[in-house]
PDB file of N, CA and C in Angstrom:
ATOM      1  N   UNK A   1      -8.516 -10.456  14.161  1.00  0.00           N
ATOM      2  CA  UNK A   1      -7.351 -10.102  14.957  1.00  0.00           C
ATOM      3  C   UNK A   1      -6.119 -10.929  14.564  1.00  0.00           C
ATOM      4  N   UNK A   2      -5.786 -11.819  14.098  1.00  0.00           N
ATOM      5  CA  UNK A   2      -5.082 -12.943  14.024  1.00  0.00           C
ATOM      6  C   UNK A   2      -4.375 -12.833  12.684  1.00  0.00           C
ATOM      7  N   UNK A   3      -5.317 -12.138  11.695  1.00  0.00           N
ATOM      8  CA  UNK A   3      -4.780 -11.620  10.374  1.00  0.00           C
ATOM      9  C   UNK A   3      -3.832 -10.256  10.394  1.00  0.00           C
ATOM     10  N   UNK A   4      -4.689  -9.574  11.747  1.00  0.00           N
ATOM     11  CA  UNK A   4      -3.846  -8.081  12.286  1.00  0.00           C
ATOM     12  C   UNK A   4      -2.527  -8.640  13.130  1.00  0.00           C
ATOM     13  N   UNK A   5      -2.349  -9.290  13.856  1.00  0.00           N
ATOM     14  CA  UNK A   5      -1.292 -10.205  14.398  1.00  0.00           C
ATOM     15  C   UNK A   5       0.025 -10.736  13.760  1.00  0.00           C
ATOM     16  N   UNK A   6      -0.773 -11.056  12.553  1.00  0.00           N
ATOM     17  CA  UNK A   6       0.357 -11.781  11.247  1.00  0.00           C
ATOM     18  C   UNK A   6       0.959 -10.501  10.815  1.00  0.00           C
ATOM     19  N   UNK A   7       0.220  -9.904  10.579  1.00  0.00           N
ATOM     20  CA  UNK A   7       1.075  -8.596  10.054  1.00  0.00           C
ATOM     21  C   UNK A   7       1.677  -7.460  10.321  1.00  0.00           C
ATOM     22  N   UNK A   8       1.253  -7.131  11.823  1.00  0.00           N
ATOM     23  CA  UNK A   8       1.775  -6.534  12.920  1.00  0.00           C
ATOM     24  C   UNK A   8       3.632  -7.372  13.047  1.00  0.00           C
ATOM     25  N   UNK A   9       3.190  -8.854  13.154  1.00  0.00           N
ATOM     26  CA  UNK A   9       4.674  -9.271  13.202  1.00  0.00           C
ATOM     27  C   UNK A   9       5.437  -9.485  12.139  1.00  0.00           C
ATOM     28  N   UNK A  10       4.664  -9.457  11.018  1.00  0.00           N
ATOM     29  CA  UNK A  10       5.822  -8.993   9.834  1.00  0.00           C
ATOM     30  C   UNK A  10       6.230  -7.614   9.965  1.00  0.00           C
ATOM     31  N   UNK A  11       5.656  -7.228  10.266  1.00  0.00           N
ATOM     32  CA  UNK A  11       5.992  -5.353  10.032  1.00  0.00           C
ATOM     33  C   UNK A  11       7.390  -5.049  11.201  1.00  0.00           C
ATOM     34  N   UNK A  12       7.566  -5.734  12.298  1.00  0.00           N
ATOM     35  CA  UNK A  12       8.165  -6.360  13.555  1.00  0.00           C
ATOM     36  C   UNK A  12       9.329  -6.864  13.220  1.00  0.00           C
ATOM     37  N   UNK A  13       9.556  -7.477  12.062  1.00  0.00           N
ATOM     38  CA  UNK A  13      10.522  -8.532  11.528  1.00  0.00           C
ATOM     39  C   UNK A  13      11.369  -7.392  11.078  1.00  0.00           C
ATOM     40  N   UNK A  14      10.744  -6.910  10.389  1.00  0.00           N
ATOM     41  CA  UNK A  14      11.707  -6.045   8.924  1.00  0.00           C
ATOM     42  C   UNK A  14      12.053  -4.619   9.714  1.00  0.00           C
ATOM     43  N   UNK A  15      11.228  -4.091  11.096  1.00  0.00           N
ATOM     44  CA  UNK A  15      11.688  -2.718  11.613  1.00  0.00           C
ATOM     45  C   UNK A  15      12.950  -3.750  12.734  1.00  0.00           C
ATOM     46  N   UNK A  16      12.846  -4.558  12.606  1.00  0.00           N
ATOM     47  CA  UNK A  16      14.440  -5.128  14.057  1.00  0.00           C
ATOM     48  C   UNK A  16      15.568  -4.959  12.952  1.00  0.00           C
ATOM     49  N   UNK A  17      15.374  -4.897  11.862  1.00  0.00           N
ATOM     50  CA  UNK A  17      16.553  -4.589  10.837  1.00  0.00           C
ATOM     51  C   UNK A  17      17.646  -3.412  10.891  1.00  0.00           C
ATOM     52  N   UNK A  18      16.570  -2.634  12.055  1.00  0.00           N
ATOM     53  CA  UNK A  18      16.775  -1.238  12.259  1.00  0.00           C
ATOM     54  C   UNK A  18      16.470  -0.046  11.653  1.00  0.00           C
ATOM     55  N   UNK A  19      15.251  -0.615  11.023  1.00  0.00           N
ATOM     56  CA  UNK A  19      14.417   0.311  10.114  1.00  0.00           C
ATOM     57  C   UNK A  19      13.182   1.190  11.351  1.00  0.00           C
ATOM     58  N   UNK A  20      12.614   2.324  11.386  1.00  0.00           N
ATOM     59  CA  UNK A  20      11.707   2.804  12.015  1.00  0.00           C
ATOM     60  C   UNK A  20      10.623   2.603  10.698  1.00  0.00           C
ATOM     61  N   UNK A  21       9.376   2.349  11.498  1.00  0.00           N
ATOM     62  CA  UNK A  21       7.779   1.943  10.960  1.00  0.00           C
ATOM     63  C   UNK A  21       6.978   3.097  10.876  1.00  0.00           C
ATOM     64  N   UNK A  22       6.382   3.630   9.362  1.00  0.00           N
ATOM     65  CA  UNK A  22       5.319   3.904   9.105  1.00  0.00           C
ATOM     66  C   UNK A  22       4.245   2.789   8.727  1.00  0.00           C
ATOM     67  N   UNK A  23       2.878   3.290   8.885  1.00  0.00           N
ATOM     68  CA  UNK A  23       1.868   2.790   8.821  1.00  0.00           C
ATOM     69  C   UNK A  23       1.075   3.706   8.023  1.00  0.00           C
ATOM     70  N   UNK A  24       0.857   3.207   6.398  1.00  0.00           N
ATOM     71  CA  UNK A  24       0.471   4.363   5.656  1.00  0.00           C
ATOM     72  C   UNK A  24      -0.832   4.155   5.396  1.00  0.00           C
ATOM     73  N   UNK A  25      -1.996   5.184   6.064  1.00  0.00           N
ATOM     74  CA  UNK A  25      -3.351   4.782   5.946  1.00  0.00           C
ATOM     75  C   UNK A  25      -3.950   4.801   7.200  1.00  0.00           C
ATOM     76  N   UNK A  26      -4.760   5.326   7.870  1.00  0.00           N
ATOM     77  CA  UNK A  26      -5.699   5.396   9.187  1.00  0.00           C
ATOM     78  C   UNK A  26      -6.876   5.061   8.915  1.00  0.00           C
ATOM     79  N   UNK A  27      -7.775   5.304   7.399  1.00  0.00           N
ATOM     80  CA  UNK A  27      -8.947   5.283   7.478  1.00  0.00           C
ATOM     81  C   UNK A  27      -9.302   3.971   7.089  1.00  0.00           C
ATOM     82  N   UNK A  28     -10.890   3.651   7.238  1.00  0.00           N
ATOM     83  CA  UNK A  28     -11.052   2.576   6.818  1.00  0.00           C
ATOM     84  C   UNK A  28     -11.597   2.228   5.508  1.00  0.00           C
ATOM     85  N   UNK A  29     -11.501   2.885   5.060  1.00  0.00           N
ATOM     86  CA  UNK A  29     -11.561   2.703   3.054  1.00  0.00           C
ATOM     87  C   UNK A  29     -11.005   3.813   2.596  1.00  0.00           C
ATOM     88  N   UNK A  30     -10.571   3.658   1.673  1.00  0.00           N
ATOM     89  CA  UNK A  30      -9.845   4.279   0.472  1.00  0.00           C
ATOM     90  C   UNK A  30     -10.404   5.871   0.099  1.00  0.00           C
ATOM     91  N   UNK A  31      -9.586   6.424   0.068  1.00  0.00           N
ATOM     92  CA  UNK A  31     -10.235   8.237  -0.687  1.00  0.00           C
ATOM     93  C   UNK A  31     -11.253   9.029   0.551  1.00  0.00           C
ATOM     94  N   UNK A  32     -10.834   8.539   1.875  1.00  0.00           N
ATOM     95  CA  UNK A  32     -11.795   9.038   2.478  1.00  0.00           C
ATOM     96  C   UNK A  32     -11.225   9.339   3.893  1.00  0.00           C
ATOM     97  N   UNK A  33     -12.115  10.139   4.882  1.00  0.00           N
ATOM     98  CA  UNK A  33     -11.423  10.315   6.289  1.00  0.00           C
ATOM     99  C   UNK A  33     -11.875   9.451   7.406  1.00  0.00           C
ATOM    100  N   UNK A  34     -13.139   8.426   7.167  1.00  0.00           N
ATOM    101  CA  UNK A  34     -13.338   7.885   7.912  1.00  0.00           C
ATOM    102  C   UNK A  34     -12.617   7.063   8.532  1.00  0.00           C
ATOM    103  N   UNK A  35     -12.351   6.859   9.671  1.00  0.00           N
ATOM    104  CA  UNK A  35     -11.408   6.055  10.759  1.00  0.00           C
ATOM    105  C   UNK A  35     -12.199   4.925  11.918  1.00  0.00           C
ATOM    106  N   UNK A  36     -13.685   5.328  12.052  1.00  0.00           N
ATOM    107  CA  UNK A  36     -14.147   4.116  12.775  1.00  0.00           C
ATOM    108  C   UNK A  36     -14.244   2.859  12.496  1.00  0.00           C
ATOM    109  N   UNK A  37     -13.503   2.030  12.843  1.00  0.00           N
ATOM    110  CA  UNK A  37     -13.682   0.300  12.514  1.00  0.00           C
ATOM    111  C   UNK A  37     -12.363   0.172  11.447  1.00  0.00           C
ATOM    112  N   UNK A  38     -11.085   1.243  11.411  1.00  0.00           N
ATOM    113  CA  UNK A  38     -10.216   1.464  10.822  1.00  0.00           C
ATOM    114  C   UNK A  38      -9.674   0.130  11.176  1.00  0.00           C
ATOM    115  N   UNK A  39      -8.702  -1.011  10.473  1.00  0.00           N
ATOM    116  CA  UNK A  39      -7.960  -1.726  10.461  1.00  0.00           C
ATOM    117  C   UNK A  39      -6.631  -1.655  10.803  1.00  0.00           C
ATOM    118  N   UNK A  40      -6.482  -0.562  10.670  1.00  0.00           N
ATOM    119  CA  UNK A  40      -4.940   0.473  10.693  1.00  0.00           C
ATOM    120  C   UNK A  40      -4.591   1.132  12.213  1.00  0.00           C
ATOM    121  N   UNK A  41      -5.923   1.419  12.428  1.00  0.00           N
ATOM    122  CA  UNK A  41      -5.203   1.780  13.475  1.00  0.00           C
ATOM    123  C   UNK A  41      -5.060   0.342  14.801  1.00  0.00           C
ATOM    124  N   UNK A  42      -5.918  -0.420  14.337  1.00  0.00           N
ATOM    125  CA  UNK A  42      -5.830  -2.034  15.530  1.00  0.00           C
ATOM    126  C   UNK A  42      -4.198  -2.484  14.767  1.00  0.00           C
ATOM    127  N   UNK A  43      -3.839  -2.280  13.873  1.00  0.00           N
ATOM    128  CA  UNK A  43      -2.771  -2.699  13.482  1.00  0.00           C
ATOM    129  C   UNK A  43      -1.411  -1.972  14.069  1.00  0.00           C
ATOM    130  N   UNK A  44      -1.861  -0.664  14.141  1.00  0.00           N
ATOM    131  CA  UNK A  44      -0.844   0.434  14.545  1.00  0.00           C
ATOM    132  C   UNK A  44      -0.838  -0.147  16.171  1.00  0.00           C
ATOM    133  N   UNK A  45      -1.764  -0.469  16.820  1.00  0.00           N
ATOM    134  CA  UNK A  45      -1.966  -1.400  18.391  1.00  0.00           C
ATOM    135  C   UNK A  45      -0.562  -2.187  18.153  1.00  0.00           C
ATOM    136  N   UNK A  46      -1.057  -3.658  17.804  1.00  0.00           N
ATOM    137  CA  UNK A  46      -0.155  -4.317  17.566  1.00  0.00           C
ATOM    138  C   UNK A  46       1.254  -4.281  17.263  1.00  0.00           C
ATOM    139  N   UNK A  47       1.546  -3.092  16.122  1.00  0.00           N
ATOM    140  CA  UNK A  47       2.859  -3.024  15.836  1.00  0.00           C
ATOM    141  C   UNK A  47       3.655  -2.485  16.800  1.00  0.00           C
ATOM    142  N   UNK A  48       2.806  -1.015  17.299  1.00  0.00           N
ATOM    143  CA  UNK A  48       3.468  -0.317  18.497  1.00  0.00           C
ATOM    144  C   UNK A  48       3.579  -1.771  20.039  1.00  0.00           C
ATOM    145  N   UNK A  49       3.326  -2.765  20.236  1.00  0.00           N
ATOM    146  CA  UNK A  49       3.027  -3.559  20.929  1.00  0.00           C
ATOM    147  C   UNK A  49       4.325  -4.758  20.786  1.00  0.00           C
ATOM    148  N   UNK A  50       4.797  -4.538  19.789  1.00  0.00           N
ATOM    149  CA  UNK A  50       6.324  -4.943  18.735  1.00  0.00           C
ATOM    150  C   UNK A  50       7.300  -4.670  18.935  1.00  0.00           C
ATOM    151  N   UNK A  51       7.031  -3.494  18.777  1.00  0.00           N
ATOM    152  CA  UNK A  51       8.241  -2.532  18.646  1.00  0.00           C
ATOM    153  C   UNK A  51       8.510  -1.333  19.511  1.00  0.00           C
ATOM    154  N   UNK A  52       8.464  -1.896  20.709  1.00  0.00           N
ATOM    155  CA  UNK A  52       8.265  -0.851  21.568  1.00  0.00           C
ATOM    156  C   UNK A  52       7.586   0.467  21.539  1.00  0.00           C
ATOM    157  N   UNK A  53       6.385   0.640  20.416  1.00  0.00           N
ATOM    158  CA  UNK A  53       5.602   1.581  20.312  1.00  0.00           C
ATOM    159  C   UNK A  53       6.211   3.168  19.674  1.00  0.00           C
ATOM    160  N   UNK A  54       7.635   2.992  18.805  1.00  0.00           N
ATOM    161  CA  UNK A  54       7.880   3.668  18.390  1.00  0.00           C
ATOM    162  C   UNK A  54       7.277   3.848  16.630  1.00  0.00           C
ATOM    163  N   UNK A  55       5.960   3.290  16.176  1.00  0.00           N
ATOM    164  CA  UNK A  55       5.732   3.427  14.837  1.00  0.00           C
ATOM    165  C   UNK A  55       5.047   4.616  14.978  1.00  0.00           C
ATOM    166  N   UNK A  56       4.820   5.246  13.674  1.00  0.00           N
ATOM    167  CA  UNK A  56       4.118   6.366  13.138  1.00  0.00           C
ATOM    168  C   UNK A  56       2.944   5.986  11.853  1.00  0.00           C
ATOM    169  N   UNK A  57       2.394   6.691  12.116  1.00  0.00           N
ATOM    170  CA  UNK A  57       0.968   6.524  11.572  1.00  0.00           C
ATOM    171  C   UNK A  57       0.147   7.559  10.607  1.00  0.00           C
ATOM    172  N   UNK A  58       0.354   7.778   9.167  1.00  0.00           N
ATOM    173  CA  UNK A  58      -0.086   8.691   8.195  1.00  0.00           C
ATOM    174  C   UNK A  58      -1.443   8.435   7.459  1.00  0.00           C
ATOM    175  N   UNK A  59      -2.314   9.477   7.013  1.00  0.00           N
ATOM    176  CA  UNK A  59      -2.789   9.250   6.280  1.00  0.00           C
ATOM    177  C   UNK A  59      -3.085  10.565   5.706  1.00  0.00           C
ATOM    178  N   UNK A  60      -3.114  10.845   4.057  1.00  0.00           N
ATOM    179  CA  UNK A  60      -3.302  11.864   3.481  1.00  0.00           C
ATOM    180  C   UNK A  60      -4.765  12.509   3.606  1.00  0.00           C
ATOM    181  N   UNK A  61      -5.558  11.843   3.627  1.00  0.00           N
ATOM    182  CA  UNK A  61      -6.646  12.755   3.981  1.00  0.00           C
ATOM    183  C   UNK A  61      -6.958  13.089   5.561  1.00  0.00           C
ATOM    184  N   UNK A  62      -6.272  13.097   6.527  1.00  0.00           N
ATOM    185  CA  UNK A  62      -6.322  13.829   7.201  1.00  0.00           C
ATOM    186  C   UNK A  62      -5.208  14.303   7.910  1.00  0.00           C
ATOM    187  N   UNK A  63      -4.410  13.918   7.336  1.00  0.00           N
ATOM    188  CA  UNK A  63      -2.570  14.737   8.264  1.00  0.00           C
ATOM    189  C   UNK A  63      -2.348  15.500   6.985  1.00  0.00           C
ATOM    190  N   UNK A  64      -2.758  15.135   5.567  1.00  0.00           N
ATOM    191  CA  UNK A  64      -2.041  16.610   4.914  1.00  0.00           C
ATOM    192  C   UNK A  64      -1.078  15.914   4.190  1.00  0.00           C
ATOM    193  N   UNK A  65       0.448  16.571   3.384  1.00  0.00           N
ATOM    194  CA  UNK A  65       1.041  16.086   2.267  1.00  0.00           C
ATOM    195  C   UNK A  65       1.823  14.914   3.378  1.00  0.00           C
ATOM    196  N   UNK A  66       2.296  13.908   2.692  1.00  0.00           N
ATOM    197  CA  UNK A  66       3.010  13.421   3.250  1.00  0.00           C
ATOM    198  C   UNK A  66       4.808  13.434   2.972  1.00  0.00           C
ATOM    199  N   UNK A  67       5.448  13.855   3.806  1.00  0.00           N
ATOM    200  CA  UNK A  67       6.900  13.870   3.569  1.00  0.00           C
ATOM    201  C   UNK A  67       7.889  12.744   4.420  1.00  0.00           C
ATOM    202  N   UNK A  68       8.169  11.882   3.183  1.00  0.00           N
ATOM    203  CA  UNK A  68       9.113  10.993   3.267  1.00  0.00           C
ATOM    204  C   UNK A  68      10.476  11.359   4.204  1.00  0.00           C
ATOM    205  N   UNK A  69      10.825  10.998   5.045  1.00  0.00           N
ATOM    206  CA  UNK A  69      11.841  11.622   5.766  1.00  0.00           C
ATOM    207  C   UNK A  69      13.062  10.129   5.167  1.00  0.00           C
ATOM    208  N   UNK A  70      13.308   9.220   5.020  1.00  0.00           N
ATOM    209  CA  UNK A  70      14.424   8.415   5.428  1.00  0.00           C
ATOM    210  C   UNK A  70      13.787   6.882   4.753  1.00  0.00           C
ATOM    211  N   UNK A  71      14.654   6.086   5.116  1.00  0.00           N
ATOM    212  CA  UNK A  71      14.554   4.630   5.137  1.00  0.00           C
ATOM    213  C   UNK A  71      13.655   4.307   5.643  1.00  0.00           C
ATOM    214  N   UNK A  72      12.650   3.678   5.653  1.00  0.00           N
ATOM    215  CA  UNK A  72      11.690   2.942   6.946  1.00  0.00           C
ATOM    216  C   UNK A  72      10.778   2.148   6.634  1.00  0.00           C
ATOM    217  N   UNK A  73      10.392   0.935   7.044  1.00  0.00           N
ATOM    218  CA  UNK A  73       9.215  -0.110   6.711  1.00  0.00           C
ATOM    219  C   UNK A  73       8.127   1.017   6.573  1.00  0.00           C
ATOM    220  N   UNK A  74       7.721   0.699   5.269  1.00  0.00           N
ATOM    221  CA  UNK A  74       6.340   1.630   5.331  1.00  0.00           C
ATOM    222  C   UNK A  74       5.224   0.050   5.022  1.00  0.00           C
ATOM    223  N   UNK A  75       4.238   0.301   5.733  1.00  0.00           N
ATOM    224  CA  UNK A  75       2.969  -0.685   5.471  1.00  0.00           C
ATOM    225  C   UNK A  75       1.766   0.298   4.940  1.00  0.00           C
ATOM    226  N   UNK A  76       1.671  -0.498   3.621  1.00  0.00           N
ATOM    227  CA  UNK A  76       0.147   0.556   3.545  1.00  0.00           C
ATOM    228  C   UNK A  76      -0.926  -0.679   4.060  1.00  0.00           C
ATOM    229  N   UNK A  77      -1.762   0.620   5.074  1.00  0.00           N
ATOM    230  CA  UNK A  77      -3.150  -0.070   5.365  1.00  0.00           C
ATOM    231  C   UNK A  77      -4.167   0.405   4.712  1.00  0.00           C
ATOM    232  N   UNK A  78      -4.260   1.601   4.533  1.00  0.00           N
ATOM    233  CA  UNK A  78      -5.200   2.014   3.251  1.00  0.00           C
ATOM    234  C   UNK A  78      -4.588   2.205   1.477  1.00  0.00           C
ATOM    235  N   UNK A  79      -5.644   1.413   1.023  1.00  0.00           N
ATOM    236  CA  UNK A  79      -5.405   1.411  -0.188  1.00  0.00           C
ATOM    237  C   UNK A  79      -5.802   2.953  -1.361  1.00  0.00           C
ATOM    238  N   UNK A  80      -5.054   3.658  -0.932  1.00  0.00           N
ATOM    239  CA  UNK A  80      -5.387   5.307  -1.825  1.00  0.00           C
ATOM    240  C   UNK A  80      -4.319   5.403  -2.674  1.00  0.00           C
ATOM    241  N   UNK A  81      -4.687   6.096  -3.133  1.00  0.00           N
ATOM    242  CA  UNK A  81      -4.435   5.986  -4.800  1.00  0.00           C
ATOM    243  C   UNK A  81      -2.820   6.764  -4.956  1.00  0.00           C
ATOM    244  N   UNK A  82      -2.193   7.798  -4.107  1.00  0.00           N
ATOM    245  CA  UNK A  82      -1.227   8.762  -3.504  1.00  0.00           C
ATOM    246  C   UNK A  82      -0.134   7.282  -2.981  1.00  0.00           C
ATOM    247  N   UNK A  83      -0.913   6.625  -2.455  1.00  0.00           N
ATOM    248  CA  UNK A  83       0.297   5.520  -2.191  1.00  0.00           C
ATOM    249  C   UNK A  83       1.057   4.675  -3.574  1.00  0.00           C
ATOM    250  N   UNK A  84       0.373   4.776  -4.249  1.00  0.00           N
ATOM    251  CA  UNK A  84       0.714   4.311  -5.930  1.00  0.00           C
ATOM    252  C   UNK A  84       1.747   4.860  -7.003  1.00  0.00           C
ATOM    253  N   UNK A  85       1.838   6.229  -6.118  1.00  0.00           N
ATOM    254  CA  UNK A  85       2.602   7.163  -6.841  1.00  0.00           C
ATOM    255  C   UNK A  85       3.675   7.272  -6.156  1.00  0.00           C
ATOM    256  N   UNK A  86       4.075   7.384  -4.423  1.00  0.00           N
ATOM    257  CA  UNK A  86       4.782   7.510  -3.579  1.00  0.00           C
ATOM    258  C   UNK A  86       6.040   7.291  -4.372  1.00  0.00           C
ATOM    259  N   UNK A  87       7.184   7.801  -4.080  1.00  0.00           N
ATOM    260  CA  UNK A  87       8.822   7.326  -3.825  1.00  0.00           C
ATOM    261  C   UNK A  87       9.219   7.420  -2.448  1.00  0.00           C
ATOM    262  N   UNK A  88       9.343   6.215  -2.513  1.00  0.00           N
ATOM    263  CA  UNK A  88       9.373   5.405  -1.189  1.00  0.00           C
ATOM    264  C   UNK A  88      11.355   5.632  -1.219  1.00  0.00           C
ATOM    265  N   UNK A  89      11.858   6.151  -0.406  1.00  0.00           N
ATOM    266  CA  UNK A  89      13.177   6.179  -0.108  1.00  0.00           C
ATOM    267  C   UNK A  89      14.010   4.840  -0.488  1.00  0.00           C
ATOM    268  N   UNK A  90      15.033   5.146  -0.920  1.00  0.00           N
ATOM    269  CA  UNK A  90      16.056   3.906  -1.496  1.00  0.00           C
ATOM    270  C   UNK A  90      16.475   3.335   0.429  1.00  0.00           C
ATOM    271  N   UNK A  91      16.715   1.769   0.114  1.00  0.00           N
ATOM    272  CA  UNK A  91      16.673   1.098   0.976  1.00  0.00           C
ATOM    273  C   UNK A  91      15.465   1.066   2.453  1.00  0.00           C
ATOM    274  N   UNK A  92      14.489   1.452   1.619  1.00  0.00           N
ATOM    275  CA  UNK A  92      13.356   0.866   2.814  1.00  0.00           C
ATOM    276  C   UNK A  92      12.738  -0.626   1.924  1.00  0.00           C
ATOM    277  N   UNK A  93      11.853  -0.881   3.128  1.00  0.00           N
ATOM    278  CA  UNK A  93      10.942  -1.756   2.610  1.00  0.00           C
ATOM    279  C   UNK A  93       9.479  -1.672   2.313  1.00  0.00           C
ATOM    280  N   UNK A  94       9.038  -1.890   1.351  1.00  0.00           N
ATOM    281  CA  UNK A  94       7.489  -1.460   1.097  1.00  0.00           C
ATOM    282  C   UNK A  94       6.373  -2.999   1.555  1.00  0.00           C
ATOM    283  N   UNK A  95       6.113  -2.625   2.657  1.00  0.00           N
ATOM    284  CA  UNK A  95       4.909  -3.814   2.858  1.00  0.00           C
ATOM    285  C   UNK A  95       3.311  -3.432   2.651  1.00  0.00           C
ATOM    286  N   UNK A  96       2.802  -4.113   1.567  1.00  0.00           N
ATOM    287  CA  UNK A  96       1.511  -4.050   0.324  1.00  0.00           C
ATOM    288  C   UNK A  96       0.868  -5.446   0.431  1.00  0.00           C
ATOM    289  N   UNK A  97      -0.402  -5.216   1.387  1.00  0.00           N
ATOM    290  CA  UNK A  97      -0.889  -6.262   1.658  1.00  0.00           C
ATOM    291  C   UNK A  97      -2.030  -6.538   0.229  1.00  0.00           C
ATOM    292  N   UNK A  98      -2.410  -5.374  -0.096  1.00  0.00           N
ATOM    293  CA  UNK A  98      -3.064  -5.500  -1.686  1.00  0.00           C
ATOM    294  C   UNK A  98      -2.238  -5.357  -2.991  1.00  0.00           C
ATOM    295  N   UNK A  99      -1.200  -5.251  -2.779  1.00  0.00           N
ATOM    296  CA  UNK A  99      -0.101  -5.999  -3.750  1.00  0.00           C
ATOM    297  C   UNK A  99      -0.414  -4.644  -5.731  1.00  0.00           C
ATOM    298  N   UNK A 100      -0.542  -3.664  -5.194  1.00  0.00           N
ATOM    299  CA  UNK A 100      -0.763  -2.497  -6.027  1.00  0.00           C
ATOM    300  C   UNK A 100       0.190  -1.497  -5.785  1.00  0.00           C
ATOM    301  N   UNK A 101       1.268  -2.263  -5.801  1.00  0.00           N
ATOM    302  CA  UNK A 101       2.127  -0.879  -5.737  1.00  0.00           C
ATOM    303  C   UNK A 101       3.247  -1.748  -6.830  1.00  0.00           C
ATOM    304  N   UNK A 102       4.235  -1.074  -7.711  1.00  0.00           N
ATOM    305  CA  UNK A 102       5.042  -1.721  -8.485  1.00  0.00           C
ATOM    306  C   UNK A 102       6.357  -1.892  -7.676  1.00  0.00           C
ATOM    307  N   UNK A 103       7.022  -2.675  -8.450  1.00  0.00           N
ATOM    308  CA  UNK A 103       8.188  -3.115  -7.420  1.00  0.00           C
ATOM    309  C   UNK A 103       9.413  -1.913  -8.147  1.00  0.00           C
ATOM    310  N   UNK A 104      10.378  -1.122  -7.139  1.00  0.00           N
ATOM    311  CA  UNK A 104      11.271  -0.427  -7.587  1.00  0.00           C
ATOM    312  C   UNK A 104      12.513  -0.781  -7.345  1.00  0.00           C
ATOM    313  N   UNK A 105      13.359  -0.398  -8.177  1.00  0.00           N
ATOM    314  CA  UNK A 105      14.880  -0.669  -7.891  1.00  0.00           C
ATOM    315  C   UNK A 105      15.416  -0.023  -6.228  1.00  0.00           C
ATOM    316  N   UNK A 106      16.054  -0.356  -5.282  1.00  0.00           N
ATOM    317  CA  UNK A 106      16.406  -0.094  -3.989  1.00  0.00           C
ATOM    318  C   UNK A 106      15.505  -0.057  -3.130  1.00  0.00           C
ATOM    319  N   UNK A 107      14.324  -1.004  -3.226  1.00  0.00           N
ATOM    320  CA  UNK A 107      13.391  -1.084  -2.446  1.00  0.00           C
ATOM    321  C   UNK A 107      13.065  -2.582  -2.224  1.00  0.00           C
ATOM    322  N   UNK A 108      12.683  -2.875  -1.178  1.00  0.00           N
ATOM    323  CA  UNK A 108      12.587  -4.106  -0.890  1.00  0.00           C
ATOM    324  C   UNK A 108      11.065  -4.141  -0.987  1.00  0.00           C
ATOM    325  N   UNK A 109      10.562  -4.849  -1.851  1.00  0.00           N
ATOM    326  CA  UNK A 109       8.714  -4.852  -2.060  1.00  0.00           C
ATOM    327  C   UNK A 109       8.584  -6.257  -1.096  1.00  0.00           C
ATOM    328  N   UNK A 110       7.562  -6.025  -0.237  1.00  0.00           N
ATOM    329  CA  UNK A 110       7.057  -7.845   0.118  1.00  0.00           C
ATOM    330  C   UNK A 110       5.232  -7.864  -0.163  1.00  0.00           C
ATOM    331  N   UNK A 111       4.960  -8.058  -1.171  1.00  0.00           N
ATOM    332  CA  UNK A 111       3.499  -8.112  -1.607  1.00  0.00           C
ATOM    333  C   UNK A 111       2.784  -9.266  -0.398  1.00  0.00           C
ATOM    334  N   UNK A 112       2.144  -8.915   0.354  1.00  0.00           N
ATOM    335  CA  UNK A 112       1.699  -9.908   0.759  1.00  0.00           C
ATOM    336  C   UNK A 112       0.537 -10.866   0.342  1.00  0.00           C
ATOM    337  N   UNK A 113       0.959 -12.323   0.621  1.00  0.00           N
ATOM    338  CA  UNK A 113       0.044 -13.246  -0.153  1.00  0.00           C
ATOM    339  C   UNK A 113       0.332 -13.720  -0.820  1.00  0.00           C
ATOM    340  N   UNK A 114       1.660 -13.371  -1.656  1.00  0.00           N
ATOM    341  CA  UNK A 114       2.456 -13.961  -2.340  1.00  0.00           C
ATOM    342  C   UNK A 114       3.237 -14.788  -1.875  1.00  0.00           C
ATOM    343  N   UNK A 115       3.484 -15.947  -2.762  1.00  0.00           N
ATOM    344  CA  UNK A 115       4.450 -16.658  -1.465  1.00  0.00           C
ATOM    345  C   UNK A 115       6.094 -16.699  -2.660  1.00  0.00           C
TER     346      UNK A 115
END
């Protein structure tokens, strides 16, 4: 919980910027639909718990294509392979706690773990 906490309030930090929060990923491993014992969604707890509970919550294998609407802290919690490819909107921030996504021009990358 405490690791979900840390990152719930980073995710907290960067949406008071006036960014709105996705949370990219529901399931609990990669390439798949399973969601019990999901990390993502105890995280999606927390963040909505932040931020007055206005985040949103995707995942391609079970919501379908995903369409980028705007600017917005995106956090990936699942690590799938569709998040690798993403174009992430100019001036959001990309928070990558497994640090597999490349860094792009007008994007603010924060790899976490990195210091």
């Amino acid at each position: 919980d405490r690791q979900t906490i840390f990152l719930a309030s980073l995710v907290a930090k960067e949406a008071s910027k006036g960014l709105y929060v996705v949370i990219l990923g529901k399931t609990f491993k990669p390439e798949t639909n399973l969601t019990m014992g999901s990390p993502a969604l105890l995280l999606k707890h927390y963040v909505d718990k932040y931020t007055q509970g206005d985040a949103k919550i995707f995942d391609p294998y079970i919501d379908g294509e995903l369409i980028l609407t705007g600017p917005a802290v995106y956090f990936i919690a699942t690590k799938h392979e569709i998040f690798r490819e993403t174009l992430f909107p100019q001036g959001s921030v990309v928070i990558d706690p497994f640090r597999y996504i490349e860094q792009r021009n007008g994007i603010t990358y924060i790899p976490v773990g990195v210091s």
